[in-house]
Structure formats: C-alpha cells, structure tokens
PDB file of N, CA and C in Angstrom:
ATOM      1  N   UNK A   1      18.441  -1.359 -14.687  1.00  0.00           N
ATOM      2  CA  UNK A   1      19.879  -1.377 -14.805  1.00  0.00           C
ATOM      3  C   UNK A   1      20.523  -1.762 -13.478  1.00  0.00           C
ATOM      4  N   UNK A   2      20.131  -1.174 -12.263  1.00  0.00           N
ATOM      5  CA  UNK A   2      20.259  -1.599 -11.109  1.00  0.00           C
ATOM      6  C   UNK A   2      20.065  -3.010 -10.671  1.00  0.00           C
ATOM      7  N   UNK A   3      19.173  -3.874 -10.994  1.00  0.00           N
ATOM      8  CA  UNK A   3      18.915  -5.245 -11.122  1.00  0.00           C
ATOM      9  C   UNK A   3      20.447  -5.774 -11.669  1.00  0.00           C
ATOM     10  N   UNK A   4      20.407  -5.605 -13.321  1.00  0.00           N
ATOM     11  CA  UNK A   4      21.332  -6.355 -13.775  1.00  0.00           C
ATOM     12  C   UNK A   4      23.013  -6.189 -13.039  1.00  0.00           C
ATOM     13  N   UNK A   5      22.908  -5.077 -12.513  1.00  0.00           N
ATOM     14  CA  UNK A   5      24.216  -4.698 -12.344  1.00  0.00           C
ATOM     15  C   UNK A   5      24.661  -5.786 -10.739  1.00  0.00           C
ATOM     16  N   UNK A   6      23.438  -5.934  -9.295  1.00  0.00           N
ATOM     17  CA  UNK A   6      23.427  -6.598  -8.352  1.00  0.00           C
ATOM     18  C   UNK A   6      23.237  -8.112  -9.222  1.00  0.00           C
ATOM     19  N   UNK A   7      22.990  -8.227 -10.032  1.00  0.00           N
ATOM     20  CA  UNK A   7      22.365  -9.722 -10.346  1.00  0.00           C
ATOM     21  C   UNK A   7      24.249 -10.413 -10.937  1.00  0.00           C
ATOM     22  N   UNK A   8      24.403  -9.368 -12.266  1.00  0.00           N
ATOM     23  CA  UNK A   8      25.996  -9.773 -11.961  1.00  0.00           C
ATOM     24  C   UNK A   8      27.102  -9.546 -10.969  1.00  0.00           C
ATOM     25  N   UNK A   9      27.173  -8.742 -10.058  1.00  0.00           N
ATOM     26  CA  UNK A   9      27.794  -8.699  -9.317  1.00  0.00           C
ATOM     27  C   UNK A   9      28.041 -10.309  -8.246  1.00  0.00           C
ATOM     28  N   UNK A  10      26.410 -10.795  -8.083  1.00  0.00           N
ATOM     29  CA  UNK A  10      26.320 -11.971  -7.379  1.00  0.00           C
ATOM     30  C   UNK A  10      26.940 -13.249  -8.214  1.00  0.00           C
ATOM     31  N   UNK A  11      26.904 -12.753  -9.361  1.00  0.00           N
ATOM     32  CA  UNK A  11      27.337 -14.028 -10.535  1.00  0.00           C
ATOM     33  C   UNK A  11      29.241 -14.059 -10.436  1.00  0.00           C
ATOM     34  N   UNK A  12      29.653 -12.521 -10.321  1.00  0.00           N
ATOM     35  CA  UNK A  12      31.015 -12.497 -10.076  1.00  0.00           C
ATOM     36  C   UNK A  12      31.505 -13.608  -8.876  1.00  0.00           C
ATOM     37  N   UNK A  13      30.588 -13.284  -8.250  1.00  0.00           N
ATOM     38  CA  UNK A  13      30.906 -13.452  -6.268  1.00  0.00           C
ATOM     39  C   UNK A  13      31.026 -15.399  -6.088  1.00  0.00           C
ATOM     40  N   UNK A  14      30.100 -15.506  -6.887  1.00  0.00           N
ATOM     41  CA  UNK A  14      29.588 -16.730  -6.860  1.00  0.00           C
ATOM     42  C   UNK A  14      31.321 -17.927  -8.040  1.00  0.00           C
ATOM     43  N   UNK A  15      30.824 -17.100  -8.887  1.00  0.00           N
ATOM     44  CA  UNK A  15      31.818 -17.466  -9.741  1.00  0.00           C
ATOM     45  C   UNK A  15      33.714 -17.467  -9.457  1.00  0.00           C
ATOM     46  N   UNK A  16      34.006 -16.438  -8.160  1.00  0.00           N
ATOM     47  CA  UNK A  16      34.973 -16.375  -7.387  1.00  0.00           C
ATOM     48  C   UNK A  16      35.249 -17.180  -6.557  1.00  0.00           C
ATOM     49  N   UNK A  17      34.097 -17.576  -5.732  1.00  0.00           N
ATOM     50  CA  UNK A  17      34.083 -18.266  -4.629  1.00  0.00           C
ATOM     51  C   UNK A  17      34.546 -19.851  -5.546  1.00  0.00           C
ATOM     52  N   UNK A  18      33.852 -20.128  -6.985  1.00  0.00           N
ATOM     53  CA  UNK A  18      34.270 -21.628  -7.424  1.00  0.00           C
ATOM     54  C   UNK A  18      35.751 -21.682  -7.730  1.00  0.00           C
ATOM     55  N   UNK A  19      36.143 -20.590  -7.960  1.00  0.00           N
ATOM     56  CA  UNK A  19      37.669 -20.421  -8.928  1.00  0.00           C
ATOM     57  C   UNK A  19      38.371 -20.492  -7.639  1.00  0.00           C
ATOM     58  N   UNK A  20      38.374 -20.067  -5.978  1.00  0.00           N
ATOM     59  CA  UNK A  20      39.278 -20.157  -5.444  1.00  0.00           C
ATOM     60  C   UNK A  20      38.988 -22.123  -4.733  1.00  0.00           C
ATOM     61  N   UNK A  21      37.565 -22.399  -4.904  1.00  0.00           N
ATOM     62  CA  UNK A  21      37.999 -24.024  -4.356  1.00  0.00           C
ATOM     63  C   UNK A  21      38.012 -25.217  -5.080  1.00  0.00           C
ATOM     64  N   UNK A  22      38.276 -24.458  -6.570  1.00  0.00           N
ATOM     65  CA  UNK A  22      39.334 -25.224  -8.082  1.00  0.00           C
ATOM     66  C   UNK A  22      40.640 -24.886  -7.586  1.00  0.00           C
ATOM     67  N   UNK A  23      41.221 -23.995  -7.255  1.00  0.00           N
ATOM     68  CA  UNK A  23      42.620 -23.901  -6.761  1.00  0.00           C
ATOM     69  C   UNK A  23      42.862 -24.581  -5.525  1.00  0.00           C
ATOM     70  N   UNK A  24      42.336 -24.281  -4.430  1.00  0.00           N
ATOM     71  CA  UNK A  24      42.747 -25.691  -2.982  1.00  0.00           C
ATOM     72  C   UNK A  24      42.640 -27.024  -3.881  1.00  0.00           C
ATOM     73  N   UNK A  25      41.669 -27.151  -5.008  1.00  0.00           N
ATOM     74  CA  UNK A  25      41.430 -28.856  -4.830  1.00  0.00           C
ATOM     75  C   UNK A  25      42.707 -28.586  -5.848  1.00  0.00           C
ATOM     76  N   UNK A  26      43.196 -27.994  -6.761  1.00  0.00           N
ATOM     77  CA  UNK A  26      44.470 -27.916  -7.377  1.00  0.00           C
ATOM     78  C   UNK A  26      45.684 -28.469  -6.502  1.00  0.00           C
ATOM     79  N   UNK A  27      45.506 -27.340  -5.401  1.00  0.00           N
ATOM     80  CA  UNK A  27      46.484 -27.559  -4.714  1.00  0.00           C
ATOM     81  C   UNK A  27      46.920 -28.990  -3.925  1.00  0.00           C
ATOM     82  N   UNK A  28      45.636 -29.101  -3.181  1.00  0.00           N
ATOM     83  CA  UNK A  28      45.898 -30.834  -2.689  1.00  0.00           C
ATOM     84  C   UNK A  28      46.493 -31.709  -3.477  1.00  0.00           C
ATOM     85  N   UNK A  29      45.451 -31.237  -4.925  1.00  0.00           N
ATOM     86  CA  UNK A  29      46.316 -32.855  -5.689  1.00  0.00           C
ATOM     87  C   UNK A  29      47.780 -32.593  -5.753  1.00  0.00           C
ATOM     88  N   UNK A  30      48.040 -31.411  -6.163  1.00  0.00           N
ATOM     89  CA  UNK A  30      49.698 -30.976  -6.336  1.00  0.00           C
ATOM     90  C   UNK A  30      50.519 -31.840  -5.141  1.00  0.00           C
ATOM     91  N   UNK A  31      49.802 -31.282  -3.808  1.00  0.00           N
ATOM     92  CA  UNK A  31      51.006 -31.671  -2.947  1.00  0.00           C
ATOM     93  C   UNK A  31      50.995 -33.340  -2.871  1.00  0.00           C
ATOM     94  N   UNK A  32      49.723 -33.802  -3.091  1.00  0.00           N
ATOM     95  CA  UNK A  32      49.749 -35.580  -2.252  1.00  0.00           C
ATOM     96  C   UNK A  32      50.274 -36.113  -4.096  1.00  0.00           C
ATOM     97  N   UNK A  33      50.387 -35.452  -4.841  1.00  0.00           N
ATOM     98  CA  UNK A  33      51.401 -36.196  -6.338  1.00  0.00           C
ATOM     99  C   UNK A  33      52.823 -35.735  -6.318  1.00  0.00           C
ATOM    100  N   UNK A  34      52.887 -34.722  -5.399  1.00  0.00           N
ATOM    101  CA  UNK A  34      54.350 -34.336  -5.340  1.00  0.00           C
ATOM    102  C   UNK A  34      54.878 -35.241  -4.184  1.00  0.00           C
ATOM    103  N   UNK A  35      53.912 -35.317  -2.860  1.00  0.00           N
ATOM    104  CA  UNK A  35      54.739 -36.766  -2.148  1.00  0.00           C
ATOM    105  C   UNK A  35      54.822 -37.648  -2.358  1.00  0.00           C
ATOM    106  N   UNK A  36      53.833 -38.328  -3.260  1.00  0.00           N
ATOM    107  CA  UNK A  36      53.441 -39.858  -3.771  1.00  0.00           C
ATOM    108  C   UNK A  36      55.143 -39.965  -4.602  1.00  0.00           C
ATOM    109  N   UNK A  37      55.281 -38.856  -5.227  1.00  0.00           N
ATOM    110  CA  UNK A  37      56.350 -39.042  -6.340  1.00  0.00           C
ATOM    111  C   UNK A  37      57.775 -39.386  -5.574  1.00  0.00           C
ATOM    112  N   UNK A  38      57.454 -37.432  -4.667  1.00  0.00           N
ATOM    113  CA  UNK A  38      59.398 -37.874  -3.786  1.00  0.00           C
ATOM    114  C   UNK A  38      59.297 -39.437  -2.783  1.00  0.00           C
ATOM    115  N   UNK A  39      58.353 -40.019  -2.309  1.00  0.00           N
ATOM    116  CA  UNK A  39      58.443 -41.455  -1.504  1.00  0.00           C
ATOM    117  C   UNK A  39      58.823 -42.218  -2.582  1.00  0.00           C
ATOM    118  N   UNK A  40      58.470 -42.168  -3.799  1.00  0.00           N
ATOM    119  CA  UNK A  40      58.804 -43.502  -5.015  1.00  0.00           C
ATOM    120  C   UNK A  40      60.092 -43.176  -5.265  1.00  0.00           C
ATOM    121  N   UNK A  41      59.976 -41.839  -5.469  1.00  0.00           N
ATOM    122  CA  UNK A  41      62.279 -41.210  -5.761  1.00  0.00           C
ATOM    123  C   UNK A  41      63.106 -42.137  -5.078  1.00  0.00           C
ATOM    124  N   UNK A  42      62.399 -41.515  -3.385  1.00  0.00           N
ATOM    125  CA  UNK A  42      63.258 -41.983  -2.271  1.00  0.00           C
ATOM    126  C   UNK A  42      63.578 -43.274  -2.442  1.00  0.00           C
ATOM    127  N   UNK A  43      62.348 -44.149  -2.481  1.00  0.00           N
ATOM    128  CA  UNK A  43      62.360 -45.661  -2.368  1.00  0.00           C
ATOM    129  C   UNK A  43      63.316 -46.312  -3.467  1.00  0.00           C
ATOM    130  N   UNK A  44      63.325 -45.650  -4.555  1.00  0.00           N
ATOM    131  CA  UNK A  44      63.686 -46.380  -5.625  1.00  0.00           C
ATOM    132  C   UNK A  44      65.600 -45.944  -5.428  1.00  0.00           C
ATOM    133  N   UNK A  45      65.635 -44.835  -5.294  1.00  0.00           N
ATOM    134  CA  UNK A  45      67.349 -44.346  -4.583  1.00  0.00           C
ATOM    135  C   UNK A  45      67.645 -45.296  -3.445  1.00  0.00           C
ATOM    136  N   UNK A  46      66.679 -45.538  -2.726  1.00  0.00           N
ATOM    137  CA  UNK A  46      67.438 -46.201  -1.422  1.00  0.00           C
ATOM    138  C   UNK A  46      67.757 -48.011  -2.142  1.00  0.00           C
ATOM    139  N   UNK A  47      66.627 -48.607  -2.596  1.00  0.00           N
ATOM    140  CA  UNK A  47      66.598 -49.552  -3.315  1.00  0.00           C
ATOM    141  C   UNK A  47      68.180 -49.828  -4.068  1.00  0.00           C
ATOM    142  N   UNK A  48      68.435 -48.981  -5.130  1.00  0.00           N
ATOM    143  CA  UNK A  48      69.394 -48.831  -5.503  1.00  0.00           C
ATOM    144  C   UNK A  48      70.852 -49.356  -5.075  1.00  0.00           C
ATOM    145  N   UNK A  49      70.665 -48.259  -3.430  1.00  0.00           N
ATOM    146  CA  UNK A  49      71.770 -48.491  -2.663  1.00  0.00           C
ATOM    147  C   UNK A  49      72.174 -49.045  -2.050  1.00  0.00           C
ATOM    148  N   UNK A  50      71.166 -50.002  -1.310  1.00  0.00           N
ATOM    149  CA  UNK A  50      71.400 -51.026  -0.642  1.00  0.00           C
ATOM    150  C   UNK A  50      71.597 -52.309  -1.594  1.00  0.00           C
ATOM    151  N   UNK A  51      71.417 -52.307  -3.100  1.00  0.00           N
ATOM    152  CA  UNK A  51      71.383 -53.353  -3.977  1.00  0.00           C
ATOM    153  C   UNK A  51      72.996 -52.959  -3.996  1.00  0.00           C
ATOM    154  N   UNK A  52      73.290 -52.461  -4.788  1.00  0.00           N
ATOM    155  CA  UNK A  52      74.675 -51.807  -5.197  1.00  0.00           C
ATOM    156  C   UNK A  52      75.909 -52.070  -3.936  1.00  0.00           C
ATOM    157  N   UNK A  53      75.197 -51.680  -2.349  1.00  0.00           N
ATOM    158  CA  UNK A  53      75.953 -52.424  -1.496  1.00  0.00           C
ATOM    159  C   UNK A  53      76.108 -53.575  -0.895  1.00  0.00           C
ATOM    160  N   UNK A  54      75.029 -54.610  -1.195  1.00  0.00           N
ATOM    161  CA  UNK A  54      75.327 -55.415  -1.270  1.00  0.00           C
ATOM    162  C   UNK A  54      76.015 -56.496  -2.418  1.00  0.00           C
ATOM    163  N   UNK A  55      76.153 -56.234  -3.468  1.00  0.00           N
ATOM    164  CA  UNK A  55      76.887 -56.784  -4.640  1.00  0.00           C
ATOM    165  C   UNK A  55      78.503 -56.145  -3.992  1.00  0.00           C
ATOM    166  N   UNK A  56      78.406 -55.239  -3.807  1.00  0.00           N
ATOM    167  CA  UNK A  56      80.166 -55.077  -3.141  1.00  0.00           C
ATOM    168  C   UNK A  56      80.520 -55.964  -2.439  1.00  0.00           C
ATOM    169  N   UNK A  57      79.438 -56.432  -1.385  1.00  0.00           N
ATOM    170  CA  UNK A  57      80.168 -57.164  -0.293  1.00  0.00           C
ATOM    171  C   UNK A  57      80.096 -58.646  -0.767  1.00  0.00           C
ATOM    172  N   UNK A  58      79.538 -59.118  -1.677  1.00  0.00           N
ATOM    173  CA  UNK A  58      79.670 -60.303  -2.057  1.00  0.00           C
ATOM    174  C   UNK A  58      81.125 -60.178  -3.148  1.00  0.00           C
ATOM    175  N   UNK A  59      81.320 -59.421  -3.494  1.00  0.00           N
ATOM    176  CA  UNK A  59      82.693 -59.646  -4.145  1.00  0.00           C
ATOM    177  C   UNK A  59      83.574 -59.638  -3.737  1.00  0.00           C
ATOM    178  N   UNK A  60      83.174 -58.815  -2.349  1.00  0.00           N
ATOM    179  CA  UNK A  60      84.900 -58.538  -1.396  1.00  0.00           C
ATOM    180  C   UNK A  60      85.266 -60.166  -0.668  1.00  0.00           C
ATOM    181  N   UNK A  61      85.259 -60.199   0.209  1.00  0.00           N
ATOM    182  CA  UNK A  61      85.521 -61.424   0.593  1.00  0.00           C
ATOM    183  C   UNK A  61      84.438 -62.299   1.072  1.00  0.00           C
ATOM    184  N   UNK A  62      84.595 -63.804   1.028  1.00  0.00           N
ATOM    185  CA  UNK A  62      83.409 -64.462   1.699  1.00  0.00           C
ATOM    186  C   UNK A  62      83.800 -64.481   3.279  1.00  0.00           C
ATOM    187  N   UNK A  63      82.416 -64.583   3.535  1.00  0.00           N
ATOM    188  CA  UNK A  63      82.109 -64.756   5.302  1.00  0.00           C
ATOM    189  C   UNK A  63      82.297 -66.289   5.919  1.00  0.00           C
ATOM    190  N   UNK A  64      83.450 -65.870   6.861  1.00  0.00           N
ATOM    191  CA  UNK A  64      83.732 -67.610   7.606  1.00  0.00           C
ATOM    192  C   UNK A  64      82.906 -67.795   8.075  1.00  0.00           C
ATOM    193  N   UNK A  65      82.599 -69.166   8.003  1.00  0.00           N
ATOM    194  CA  UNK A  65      81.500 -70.060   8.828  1.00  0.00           C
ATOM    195  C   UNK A  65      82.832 -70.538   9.761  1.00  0.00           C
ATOM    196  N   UNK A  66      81.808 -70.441  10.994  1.00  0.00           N
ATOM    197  CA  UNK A  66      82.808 -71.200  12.336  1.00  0.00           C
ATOM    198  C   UNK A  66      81.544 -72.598  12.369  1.00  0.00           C
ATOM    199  N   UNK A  67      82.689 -73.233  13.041  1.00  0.00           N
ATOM    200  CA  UNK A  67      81.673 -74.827  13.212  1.00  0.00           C
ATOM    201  C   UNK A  67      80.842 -74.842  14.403  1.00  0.00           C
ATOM    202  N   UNK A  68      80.123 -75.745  14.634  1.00  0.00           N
ATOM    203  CA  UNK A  68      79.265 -75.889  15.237  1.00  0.00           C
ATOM    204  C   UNK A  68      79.503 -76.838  16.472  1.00  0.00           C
ATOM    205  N   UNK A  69      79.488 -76.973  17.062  1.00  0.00           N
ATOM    206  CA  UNK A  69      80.160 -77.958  18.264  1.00  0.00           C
ATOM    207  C   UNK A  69      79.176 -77.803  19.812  1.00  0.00           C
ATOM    208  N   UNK A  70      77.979 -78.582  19.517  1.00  0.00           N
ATOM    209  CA  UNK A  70      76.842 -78.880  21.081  1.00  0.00           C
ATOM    210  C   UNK A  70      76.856 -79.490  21.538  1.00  0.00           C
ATOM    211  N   UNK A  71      78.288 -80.187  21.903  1.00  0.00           N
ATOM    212  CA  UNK A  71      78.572 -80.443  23.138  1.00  0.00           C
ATOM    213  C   UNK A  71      79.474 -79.393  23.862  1.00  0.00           C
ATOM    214  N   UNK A  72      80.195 -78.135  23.421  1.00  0.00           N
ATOM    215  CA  UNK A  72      80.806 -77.509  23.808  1.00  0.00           C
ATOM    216  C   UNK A  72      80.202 -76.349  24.636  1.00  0.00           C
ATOM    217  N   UNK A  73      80.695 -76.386  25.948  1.00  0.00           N
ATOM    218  CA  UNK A  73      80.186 -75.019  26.454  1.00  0.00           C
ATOM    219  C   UNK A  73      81.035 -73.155  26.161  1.00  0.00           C
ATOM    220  N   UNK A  74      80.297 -72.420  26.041  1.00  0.00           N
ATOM    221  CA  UNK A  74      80.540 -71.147  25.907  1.00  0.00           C
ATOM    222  C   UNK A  74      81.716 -70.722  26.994  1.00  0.00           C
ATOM    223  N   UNK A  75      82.872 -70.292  26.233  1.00  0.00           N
ATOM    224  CA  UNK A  75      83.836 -69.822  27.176  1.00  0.00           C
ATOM    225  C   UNK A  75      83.972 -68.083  27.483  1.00  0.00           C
ATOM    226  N   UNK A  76      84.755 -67.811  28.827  1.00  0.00           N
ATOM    227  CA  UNK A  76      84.698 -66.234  28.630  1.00  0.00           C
ATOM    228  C   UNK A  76      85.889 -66.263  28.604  1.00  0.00           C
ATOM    229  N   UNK A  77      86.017 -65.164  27.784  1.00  0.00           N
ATOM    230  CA  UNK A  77      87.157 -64.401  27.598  1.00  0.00           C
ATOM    231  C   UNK A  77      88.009 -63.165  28.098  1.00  0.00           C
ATOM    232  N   UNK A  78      86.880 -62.816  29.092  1.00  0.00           N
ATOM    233  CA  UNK A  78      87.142 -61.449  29.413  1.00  0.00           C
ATOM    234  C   UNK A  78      87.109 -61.714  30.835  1.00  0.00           C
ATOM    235  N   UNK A  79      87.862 -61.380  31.786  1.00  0.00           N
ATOM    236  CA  UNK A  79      87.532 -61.370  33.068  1.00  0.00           C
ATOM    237  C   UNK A  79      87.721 -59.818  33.639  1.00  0.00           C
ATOM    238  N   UNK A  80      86.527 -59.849  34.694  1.00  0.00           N
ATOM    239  CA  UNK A  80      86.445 -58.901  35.421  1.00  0.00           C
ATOM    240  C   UNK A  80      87.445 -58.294  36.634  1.00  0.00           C
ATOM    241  N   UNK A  81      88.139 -57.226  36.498  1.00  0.00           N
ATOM    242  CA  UNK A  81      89.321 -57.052  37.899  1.00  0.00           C
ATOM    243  C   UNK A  81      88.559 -57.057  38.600  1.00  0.00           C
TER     244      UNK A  81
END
C-alpha cells in the first residue's frame, strides 16, 4: 500500500509539473497573439487616419506651384541688425 501510495504521489508531481508548463506555453501564445493583434489594430487605425487625412486635404484647396526660373539667383529677405 505504501508503494502505491509513493508511486502515485510521483504521478501527481509529475503530472503537476506538465499542467504548470501547458500554462506558460498558454501564456506566451496569449501574449505574442494579443500583440500580433493590438500592432494590426494599431496599424490598421493609423492607416485609416492618415488615408482620411489626406482625402481632406485634397479637397480643401490645391497647392501653388511657383515657377521655376535657373537663371535666377536666391534672394534674402531677412537681414541681420
């Protein structure tokens, strides 16, 4: 009786030790599918927003083109006191 009782006890021990490194490998996957997910959230929100702001600015007004002129040299405008 003594046998069976050390023989399961080792079967508990053994059988504990698998159940807690089914839970870490649980856990890893949890966290690297929970970041994989919030980086795709993020990406796909930011995506969004920068799409969405740029369609604004093409409706608001267009952007002047100034001309081009190489023979002209660069003037300043600002002088130093």
């Amino acid at each position: 009786m003594m046998q069976s009782t050390k023989k399961d006890q080792k079967k508990l021990a053994k059988r504990g030790e698998w159940v807690k490194e089914l839970a870490e490998q649980k856990k890893a996957i949890w966290t690297a599918l929970g970041f994989g997910l919030g980086l795709t959230v993020a990406g796909i929100v930011t995506f969004q927003l920068v799409r969405r702001r740029l369609l604004q600015q093409v409706d608001e007004e267009p952007a002047i083109q100034l001309p081009y002129d190489a023979g002209r040299q660069p003037s300043v405008t600002s002088t130093v006191p």
